[in-house]
Protein backbone atom coordinates (compact mmCIF):
# COMPACT_ATOMS: atom_id res chain seq x y z
CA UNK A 1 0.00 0.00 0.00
CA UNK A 2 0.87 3.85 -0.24
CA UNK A 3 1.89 5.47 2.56
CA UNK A 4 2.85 9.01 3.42
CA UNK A 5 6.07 9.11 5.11
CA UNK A 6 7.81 12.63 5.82
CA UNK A 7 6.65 14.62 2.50
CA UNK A 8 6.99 11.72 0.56
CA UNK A 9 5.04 8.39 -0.42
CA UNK A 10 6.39 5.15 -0.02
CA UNK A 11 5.28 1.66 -0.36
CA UNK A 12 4.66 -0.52 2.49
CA UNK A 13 4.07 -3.93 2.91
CA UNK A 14 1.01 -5.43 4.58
CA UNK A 15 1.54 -9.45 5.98
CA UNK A 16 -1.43 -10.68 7.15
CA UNK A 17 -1.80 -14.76 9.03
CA UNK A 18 -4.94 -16.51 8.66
CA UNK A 19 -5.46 -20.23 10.62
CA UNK A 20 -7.73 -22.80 11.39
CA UNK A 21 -8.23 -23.62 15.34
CA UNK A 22 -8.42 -26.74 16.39
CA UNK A 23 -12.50 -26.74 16.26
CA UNK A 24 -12.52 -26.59 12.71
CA UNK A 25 -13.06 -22.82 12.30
CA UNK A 26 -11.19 -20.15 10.44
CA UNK A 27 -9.96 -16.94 12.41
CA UNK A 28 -7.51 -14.02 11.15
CA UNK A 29 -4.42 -14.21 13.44
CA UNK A 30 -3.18 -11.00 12.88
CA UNK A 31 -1.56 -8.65 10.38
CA UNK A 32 1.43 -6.13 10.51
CA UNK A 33 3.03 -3.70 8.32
CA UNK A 34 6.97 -3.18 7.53
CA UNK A 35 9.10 -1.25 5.16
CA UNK A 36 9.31 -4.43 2.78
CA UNK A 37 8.38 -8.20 2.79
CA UNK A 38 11.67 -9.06 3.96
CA UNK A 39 12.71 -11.80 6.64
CA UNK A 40 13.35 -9.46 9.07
CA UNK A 41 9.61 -8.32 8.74
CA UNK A 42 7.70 -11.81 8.90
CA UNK A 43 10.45 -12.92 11.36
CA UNK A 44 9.09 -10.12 13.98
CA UNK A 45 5.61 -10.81 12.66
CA UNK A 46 5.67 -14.75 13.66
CA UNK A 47 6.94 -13.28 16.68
CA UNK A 48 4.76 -10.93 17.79
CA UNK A 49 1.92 -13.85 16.63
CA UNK A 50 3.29 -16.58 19.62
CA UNK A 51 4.11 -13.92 22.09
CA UNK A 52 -0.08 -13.23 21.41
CA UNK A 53 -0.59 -16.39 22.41
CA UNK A 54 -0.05 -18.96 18.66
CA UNK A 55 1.10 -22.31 19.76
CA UNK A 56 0.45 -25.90 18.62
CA UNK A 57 0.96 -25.26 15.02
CA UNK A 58 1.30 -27.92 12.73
CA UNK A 59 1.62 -27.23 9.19
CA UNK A 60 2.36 -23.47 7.89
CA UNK A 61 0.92 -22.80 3.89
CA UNK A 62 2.65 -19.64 2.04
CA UNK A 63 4.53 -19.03 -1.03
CA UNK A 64 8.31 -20.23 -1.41
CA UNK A 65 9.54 -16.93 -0.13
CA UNK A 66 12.77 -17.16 1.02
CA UNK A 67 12.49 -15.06 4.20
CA UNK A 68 9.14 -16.17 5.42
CA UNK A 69 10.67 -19.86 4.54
CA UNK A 70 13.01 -18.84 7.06
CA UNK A 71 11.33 -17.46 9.67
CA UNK A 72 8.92 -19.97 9.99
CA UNK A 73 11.44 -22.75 10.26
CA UNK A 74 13.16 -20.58 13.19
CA UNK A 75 9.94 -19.04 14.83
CA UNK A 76 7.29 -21.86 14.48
CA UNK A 77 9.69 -25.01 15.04
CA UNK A 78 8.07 -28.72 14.96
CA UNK A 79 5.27 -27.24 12.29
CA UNK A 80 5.59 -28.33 8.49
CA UNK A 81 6.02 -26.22 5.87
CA UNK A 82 3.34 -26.39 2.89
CA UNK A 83 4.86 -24.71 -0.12
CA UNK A 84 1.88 -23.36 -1.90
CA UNK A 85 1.05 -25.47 -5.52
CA UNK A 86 -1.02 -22.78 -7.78
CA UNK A 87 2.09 -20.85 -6.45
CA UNK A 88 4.18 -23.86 -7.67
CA UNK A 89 2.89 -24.27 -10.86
CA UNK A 90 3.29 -21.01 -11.40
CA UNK A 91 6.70 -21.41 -10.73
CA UNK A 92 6.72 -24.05 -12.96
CA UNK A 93 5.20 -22.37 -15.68
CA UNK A 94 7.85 -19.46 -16.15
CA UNK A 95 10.68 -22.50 -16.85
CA UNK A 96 8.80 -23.67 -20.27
CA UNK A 97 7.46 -21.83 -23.22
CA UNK A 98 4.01 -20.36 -23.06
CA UNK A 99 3.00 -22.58 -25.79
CA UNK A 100 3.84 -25.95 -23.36
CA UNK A 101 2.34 -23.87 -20.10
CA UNK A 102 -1.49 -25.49 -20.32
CA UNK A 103 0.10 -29.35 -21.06
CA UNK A 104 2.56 -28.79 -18.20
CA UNK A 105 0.20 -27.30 -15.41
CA UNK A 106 -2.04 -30.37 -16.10
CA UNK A 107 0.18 -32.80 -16.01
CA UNK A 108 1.55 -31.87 -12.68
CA UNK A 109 -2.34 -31.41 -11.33
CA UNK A 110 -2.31 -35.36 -11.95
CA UNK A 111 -0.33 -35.41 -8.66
CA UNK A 112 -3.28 -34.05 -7.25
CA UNK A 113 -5.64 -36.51 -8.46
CA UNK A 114 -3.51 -39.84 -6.66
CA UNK A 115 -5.87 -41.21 -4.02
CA UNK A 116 -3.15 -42.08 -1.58
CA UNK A 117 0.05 -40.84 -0.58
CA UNK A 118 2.04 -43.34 -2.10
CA UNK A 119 0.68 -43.45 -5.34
CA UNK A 120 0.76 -39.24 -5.42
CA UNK A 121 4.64 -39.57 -4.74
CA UNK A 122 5.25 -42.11 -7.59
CA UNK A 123 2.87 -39.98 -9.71
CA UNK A 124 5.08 -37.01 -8.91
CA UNK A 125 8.08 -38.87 -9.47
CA UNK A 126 7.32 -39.97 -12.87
CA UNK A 127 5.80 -36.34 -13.87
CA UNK A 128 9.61 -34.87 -12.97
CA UNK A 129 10.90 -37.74 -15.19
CA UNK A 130 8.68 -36.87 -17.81
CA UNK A 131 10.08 -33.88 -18.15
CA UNK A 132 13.76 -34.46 -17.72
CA UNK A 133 14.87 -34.62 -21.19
CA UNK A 134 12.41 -32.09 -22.81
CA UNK A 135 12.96 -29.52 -19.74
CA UNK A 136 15.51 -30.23 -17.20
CA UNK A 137 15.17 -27.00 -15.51
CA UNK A 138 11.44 -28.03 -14.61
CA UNK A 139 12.83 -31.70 -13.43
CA UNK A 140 15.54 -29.95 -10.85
CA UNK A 141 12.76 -28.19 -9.89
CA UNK A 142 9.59 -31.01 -9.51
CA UNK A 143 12.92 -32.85 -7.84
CA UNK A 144 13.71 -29.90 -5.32
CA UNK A 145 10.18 -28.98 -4.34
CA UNK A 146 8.42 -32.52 -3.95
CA UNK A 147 8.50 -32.95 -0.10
CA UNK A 148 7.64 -29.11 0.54
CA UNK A 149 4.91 -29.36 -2.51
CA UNK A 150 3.71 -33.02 -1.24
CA UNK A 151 4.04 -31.89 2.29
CA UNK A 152 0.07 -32.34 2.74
CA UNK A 153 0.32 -35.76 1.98
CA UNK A 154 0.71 -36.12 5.68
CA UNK A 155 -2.41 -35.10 7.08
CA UNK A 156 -5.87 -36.83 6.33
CA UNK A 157 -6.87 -37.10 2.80
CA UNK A 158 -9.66 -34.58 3.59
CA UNK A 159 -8.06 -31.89 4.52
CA UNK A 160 -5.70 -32.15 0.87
CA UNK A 161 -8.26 -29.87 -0.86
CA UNK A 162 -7.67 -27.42 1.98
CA UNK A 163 -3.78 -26.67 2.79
CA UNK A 164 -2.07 -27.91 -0.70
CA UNK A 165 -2.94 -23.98 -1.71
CA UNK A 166 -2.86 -20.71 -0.28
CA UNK A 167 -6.06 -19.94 -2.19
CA UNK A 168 -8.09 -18.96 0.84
CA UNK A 169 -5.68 -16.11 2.01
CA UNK A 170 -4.81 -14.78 -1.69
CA UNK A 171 -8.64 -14.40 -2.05
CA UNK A 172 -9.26 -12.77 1.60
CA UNK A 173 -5.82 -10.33 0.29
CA UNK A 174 -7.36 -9.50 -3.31
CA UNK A 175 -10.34 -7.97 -1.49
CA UNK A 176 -8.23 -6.24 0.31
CA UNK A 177 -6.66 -4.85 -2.44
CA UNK A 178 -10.05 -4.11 -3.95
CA UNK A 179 -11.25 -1.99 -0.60
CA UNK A 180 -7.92 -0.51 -0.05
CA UNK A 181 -7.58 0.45 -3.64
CA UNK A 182 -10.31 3.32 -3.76
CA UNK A 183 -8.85 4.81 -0.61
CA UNK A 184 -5.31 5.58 -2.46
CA UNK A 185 -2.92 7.23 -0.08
CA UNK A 186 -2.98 6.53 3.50
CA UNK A 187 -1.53 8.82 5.88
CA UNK A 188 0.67 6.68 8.21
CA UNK A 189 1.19 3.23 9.05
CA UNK A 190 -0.97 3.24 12.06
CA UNK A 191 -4.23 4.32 9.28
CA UNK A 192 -3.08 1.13 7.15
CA UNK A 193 -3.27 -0.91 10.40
CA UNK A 194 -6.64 0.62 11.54
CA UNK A 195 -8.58 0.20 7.77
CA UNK A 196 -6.98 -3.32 6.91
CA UNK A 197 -7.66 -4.40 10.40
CA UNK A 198 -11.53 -2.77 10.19
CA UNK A 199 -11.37 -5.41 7.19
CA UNK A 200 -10.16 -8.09 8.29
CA UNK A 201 -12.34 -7.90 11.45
CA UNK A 202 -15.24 -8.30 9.55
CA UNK A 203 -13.79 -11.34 7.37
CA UNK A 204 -12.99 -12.78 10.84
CA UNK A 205 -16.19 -12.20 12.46
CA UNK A 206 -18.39 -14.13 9.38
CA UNK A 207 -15.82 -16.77 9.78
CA UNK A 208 -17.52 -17.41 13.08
CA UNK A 209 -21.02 -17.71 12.04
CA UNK A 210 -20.16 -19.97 8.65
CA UNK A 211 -19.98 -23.35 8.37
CA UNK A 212 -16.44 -24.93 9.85
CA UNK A 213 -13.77 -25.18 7.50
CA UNK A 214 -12.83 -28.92 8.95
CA UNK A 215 -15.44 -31.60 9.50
CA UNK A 216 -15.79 -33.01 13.10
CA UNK A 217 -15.15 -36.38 11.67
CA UNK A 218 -11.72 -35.18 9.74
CA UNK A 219 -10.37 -33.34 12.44
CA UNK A 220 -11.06 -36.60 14.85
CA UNK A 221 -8.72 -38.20 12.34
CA UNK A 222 -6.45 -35.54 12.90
CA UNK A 223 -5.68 -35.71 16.47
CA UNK A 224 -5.26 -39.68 16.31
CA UNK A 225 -2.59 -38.64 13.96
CA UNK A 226 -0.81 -35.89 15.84
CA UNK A 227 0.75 -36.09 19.13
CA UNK A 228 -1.78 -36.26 22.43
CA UNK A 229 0.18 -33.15 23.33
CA UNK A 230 -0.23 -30.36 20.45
CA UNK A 231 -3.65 -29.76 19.50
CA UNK A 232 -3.81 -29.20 15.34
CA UNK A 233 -3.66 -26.00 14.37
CA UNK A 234 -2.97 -24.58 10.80
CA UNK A 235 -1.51 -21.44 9.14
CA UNK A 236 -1.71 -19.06 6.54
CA UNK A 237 0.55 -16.57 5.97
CA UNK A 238 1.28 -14.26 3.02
């Protein structure tokens, strides 16, 4: 966002957390805004998000940027690390020509299709060999990203659908960007805070009221699957 800052205007950058409690239900965990989306920024973030009280995390879902990478593995230790896969593909998609982009993004979908975890890592395997001679870039990288990509694999096939993306958050931040849009220039930092926060208190809020985003039955799978001692709890962040 724009930002007045001393007689001039800068660009900030708003991170916001989304997660799922161990109920089922979705709930905005907080947002912050630094000078850029660095490391040091969603290091003090994650922070500032256990200090408030975050704990029990098992599986974090963002982009493959490098500093949040980080910071997660440093602040949230013991969670997983999702690496988003429409983020992936679209990863994937700037290594071949346009031409070969449709053919490629469904092929490694296919992964997606695999009813077990076995047969979506041999599926994944041979879509990276597939590839090898035609596009070795995209191989090195199907090789390099299949446990962070497949990382979902690990958790009950019903929740798949819901942490292989990021989708939820990227939709809650392009209506942000919508409703921030029309106001332009904010004045500070602390007017960012108050109008995405006015926003994201109302996305929160209907959260409550709307059908859970995990079933009672999955999430009973869930905790067989997790340690008696750290309740299941999932992240957003982007």
């Amino acid at each position: 966002m724009q930002v007045r800052d001393g007689g001039r205007v800068v660009a900030v950058a708003v991170v916001v957390a989304i997660g799922v409690r161990s109920s089922g239900e979705r709930e905005v965990l907080g947002l912050d805004v630094g000078p850029s989306e660095d490391g040091a920024v969603w290091h003090q973030f994650l922070r500032s998000l256990v200090a408030r009280g975050l704990a029990g995390v098992q599986v974090v879902i963002s982009d493959a940027h490098q500093g949040l990478k980080s910071s997660i593995a440093a602040v949230l230790q013991g969670a997983s690390w999702q690496r988003c896969r429409v983020h992936f593909v679209r990863n994937a998609l700037g290594l071949v020509p346009q031409a070969a982009a449709e053919m490629v993004a469904a092929t490694i979908r296919t992964v997606c299709a695999q009813p077990d975890p076995a047969m979506a890592r041999e599926q994944w395997r041979k879509v990276a060999d597939g590839f090898r001679t035609r596009s070795p870039r995209l191989a090195g990288l199907l090789d390099d990203a299949e446990a962070d990509v497949l990382a979902s694999l690990a958790f009950p096939r019903e929740h798949w659908r819901q942490i292989w993306s990021n989708n939820p958050l990227e939709r809650l931040n392009t209506e942000i960007k919508r409703r921030t849009d029309v106001v332009g220039i904010c004045p500070n930092n602390a007017a960012v805070i108050r109008l995405v926060g006015a926003l994201l208190a109302e996305q929160h809020d209907a959260w409550q009221v709307g059908r859970r985003y995990f079933s009672a039955e999955s999430l009973a799978k869930l905790r067989k699957e997790a340690p008696a001692d750290i309740p299941p709890a999932l992240v957003a962040a982007g």
